[in-house]
Every structure is written in C-alpha cells, then in structure tokens.
N, C-alpha and C. Protein backbone atom coordinates (compact mmCIF):
# COMPACT_ATOMS: atom_id res chain seq x y z
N UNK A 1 75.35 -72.76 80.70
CA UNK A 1 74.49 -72.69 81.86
C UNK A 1 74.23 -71.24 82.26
N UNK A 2 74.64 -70.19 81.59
CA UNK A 2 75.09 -69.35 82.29
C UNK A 2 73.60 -68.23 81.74
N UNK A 3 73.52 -68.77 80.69
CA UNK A 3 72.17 -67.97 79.71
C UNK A 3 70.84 -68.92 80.26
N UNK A 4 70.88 -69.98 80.63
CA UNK A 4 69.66 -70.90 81.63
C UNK A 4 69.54 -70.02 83.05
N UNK A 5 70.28 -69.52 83.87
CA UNK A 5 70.24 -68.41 85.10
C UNK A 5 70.19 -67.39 84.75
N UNK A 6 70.33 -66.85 83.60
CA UNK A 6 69.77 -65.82 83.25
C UNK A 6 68.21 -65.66 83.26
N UNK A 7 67.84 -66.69 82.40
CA UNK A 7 66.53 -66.49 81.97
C UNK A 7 65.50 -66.91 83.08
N UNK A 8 66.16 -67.59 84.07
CA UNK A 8 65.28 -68.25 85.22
C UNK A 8 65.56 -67.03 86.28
N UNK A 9 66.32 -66.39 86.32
CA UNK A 9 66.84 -65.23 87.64
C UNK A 9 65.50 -63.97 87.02
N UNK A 10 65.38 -64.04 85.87
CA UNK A 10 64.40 -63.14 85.21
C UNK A 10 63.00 -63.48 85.38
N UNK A 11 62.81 -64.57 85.11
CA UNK A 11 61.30 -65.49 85.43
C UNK A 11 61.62 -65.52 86.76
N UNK A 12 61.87 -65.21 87.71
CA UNK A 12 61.79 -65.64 88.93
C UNK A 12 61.38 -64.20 89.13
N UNK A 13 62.24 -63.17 88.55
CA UNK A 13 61.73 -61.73 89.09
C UNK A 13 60.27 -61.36 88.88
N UNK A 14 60.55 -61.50 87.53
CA UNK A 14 59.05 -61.36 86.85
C UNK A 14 57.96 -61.56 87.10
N UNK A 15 58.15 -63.14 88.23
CA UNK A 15 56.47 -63.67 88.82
C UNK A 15 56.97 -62.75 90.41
N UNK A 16 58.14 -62.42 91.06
CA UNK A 16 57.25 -62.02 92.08
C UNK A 16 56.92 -60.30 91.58
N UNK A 17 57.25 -59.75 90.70
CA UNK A 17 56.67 -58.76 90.75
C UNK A 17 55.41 -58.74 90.55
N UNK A 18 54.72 -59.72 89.80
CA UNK A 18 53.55 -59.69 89.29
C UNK A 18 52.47 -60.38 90.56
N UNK A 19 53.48 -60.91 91.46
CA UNK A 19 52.42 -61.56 92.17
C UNK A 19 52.54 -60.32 93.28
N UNK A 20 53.18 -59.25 93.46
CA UNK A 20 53.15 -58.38 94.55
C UNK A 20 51.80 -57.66 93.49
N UNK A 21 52.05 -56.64 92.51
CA UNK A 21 51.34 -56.52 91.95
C UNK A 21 49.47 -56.85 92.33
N UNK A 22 49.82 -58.42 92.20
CA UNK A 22 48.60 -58.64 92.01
C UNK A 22 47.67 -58.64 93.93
N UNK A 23 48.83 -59.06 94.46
CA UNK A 23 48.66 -58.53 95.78
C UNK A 23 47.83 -57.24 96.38
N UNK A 24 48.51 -56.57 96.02
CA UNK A 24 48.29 -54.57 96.30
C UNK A 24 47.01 -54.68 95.39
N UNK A 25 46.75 -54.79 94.18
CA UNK A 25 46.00 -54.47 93.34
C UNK A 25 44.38 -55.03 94.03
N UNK A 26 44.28 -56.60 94.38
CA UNK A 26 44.01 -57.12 95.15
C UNK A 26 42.82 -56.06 96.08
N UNK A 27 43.50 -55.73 97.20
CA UNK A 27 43.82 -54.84 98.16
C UNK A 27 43.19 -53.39 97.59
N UNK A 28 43.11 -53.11 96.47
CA UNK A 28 42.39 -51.58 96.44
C UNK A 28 41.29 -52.05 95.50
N UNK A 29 40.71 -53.26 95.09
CA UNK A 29 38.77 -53.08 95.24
C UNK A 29 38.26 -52.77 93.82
N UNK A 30 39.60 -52.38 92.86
CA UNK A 30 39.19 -52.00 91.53
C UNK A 30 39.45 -53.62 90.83
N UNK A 31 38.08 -53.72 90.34
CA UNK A 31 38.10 -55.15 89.64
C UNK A 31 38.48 -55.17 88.27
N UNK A 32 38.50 -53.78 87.40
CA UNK A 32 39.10 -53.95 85.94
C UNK A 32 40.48 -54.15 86.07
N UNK A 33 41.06 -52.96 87.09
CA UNK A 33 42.89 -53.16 87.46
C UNK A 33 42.99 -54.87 87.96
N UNK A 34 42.08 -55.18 88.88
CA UNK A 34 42.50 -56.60 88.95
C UNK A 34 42.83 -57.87 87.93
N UNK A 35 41.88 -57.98 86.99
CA UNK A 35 41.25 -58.11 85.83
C UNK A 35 42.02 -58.47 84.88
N UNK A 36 43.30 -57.11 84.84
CA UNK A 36 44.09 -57.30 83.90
C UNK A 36 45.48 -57.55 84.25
N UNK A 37 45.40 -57.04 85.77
CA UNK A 37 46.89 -57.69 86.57
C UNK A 37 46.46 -59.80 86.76
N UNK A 38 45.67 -59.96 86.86
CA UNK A 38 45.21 -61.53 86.56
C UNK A 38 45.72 -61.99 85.31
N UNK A 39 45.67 -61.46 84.23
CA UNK A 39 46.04 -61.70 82.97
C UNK A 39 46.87 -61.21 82.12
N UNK A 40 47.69 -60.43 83.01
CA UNK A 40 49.36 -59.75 82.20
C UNK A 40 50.22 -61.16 81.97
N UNK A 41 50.14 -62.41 82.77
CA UNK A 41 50.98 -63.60 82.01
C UNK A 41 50.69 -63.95 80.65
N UNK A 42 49.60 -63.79 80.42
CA UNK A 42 48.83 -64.23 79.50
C UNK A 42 48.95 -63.17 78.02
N UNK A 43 48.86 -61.61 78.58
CA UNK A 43 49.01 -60.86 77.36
C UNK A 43 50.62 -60.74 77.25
N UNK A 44 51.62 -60.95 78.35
CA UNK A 44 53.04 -61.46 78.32
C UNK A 44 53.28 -62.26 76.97
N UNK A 45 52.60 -63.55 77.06
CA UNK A 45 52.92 -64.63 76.13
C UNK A 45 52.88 -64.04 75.02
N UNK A 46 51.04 -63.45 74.67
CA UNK A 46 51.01 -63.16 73.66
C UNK A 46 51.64 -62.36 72.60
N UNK A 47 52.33 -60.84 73.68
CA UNK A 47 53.15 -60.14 73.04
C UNK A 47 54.36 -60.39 72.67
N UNK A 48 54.98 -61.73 73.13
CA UNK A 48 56.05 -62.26 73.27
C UNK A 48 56.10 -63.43 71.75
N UNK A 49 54.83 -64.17 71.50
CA UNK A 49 54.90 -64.68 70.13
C UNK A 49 54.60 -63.59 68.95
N UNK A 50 53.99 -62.78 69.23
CA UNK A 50 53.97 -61.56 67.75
C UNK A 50 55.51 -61.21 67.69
N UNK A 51 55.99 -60.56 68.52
CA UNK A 51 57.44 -60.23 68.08
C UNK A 51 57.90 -61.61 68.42
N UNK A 52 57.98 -62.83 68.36
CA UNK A 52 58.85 -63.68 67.86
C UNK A 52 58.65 -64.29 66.18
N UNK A 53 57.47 -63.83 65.91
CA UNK A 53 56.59 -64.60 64.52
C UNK A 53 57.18 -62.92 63.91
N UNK A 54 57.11 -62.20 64.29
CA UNK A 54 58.08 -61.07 63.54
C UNK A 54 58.82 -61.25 63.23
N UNK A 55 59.73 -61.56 64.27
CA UNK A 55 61.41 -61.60 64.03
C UNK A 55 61.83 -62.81 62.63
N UNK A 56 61.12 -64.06 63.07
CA UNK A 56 61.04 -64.65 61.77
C UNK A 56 60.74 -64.63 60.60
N UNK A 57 59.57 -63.81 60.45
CA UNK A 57 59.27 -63.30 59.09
C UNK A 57 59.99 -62.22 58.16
N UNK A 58 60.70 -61.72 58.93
CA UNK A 58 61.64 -60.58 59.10
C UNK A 58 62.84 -61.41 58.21
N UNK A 59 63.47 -62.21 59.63
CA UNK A 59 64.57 -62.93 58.73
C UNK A 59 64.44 -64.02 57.49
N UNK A 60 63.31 -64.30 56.83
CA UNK A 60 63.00 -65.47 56.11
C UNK A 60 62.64 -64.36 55.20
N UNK A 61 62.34 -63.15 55.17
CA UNK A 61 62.40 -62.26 54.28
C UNK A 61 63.50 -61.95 53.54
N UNK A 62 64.33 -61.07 54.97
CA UNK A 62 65.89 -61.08 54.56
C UNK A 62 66.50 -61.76 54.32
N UNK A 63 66.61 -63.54 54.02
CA UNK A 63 67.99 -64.39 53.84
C UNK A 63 68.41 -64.48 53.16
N UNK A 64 69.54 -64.39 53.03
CA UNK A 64 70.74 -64.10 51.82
C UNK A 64 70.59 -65.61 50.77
N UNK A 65 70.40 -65.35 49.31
CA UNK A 65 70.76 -66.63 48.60
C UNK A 65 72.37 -67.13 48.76
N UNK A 66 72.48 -68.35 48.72
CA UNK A 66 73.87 -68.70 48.54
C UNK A 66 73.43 -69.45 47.29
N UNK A 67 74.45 -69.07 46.10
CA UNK A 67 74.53 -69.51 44.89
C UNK A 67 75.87 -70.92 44.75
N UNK A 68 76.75 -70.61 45.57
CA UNK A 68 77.78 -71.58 45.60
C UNK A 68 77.19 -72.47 46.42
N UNK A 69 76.46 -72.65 47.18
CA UNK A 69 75.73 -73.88 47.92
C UNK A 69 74.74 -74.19 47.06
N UNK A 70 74.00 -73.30 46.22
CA UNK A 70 73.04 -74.27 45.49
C UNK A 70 73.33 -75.41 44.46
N UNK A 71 74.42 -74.77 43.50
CA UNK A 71 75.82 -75.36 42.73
C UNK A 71 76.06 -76.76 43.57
N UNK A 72 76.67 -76.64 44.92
CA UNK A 72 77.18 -77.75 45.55
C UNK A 72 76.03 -79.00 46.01
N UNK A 73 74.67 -78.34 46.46
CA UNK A 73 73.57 -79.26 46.14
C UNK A 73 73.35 -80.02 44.95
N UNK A 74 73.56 -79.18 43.89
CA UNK A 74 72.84 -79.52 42.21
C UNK A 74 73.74 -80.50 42.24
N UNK A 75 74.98 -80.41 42.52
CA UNK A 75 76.22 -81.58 42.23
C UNK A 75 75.48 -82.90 43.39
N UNK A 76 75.60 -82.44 44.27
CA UNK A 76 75.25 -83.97 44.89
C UNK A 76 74.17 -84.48 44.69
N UNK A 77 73.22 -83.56 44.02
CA UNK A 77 71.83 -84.58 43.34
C UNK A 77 72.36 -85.35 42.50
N UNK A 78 73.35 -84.74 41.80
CA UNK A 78 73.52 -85.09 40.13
C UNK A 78 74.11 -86.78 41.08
N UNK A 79 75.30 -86.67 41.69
CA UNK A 79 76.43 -87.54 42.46
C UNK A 79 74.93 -88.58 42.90
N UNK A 80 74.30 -88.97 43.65
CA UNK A 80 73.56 -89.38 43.86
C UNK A 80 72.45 -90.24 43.15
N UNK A 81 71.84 -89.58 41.94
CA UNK A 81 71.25 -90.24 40.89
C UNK A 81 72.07 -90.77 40.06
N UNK A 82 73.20 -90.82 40.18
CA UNK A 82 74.39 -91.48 39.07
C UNK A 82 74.94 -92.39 39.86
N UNK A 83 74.76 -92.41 41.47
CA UNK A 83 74.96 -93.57 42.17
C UNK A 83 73.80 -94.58 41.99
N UNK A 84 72.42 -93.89 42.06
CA UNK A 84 71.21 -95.33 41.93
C UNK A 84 70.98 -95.63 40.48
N UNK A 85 71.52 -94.44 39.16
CA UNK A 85 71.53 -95.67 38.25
C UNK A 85 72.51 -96.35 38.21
N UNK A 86 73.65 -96.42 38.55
CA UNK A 86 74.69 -97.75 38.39
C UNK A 86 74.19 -98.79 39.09
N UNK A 87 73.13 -98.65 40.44
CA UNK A 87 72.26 -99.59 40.96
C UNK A 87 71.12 -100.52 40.84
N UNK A 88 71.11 -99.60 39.50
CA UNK A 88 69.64 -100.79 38.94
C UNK A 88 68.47 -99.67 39.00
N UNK A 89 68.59 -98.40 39.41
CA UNK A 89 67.22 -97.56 39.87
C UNK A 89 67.09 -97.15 39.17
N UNK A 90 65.57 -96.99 38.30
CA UNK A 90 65.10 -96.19 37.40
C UNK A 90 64.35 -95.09 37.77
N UNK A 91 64.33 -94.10 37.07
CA UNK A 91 63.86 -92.81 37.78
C UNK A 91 62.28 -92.72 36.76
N UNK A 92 61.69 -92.09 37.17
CA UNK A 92 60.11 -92.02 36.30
C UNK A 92 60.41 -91.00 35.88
N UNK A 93 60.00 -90.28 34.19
CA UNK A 93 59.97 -89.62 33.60
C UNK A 93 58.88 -88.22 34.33
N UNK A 94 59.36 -87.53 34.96
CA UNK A 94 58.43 -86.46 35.78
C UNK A 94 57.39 -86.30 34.16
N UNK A 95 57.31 -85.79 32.96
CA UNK A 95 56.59 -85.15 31.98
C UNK A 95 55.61 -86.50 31.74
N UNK A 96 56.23 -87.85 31.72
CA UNK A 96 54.97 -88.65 31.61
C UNK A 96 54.24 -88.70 32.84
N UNK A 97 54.50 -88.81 33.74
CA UNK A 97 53.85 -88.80 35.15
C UNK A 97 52.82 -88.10 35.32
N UNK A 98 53.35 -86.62 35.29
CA UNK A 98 52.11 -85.39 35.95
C UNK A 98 51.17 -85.20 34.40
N UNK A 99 51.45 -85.47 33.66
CA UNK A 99 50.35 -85.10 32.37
C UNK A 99 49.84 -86.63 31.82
N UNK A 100 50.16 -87.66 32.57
CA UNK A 100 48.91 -88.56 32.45
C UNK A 100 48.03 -88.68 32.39
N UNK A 101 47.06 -89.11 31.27
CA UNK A 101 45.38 -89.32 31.33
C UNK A 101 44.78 -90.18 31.65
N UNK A 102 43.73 -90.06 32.53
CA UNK A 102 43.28 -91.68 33.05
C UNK A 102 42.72 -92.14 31.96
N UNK A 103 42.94 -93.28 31.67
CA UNK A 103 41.75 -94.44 30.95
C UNK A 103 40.34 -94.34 31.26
C-alpha cells in the first residue's frame, strides 16, 4: 500500500500544481502560455509512454538467454508428446503439411 500513496500523494500534487498554474496563467491574457498549460496533462502522458516504450525496448533488447531453461522446456515438450502418444495422439508430419499441393 505504501507505493499506491506514493503515487496518489504525487498525482494529487501534480494536479494542484497544474491547476494553480493554470489559474495564474489564466489571469495574465497570454493565450499560447494558456494553450499549453491546458495541455501539459496531455504532453505529460505522452512523454510518459515514449520513455515507457523505451524502457521496454531497451530491456527486450538486453535479455539475457537462459540456455538451461531452454534445455528444461525442450524436455517437457519432449515429456509431453510422449504423454499424447501413449494416448492415442497422432502428431501431423510438419514437412507434409506446409509443402502440400492443392489438387
């Protein structure tokens, strides 16, 4: 709970600064300064998904292979298809499949 009052004690600051802001701004008659104090939530968001679509591309760049987890996957495919053929399941030959010719 303690990172939920964080982030709301922050959003709480955040709009009244912006609404004093927009107050004063208001108040001195310049309509471009208004303009864009109207729409700092808005370029907020936006700057807020580029560096989050960063940060991800970033780490999906950087992620480490794990070779002993791929090993431990390959085994439970293997564990798995050796459970549905003792079941009766036949698997389709992937090479006849995708290089089929229609009639």
């Amino acid at each position: 709970m303690t990172r939920f009052r964080e982030t709301l004690m922050f959003g709480i600051i955040a709009i009244i600064i912006w609404l004093t802001a927009l107050f004063f701004v208001s108040q001195s008659g310049c309509l471009t300064t208004l303009f864009h104090t109207k729409l700092l939530p808005v370029y907020t968001v936006v700057i807020f998904g580029l560096i989050s679509a960063g940060i991800v591309i970033y780490r999906v760049l950087t992620f480490n292979d794990c070779p002993e987890a791929n090993q431990e996957l390959q085994k439970q495919i293997e564990q798995a298809k050796a459970d549905l053929r003792s079941k009766g399941f036949i698997f389709p030959n992937s090479a006849e499949t995708t290089h089929k010719k229609a009639d």
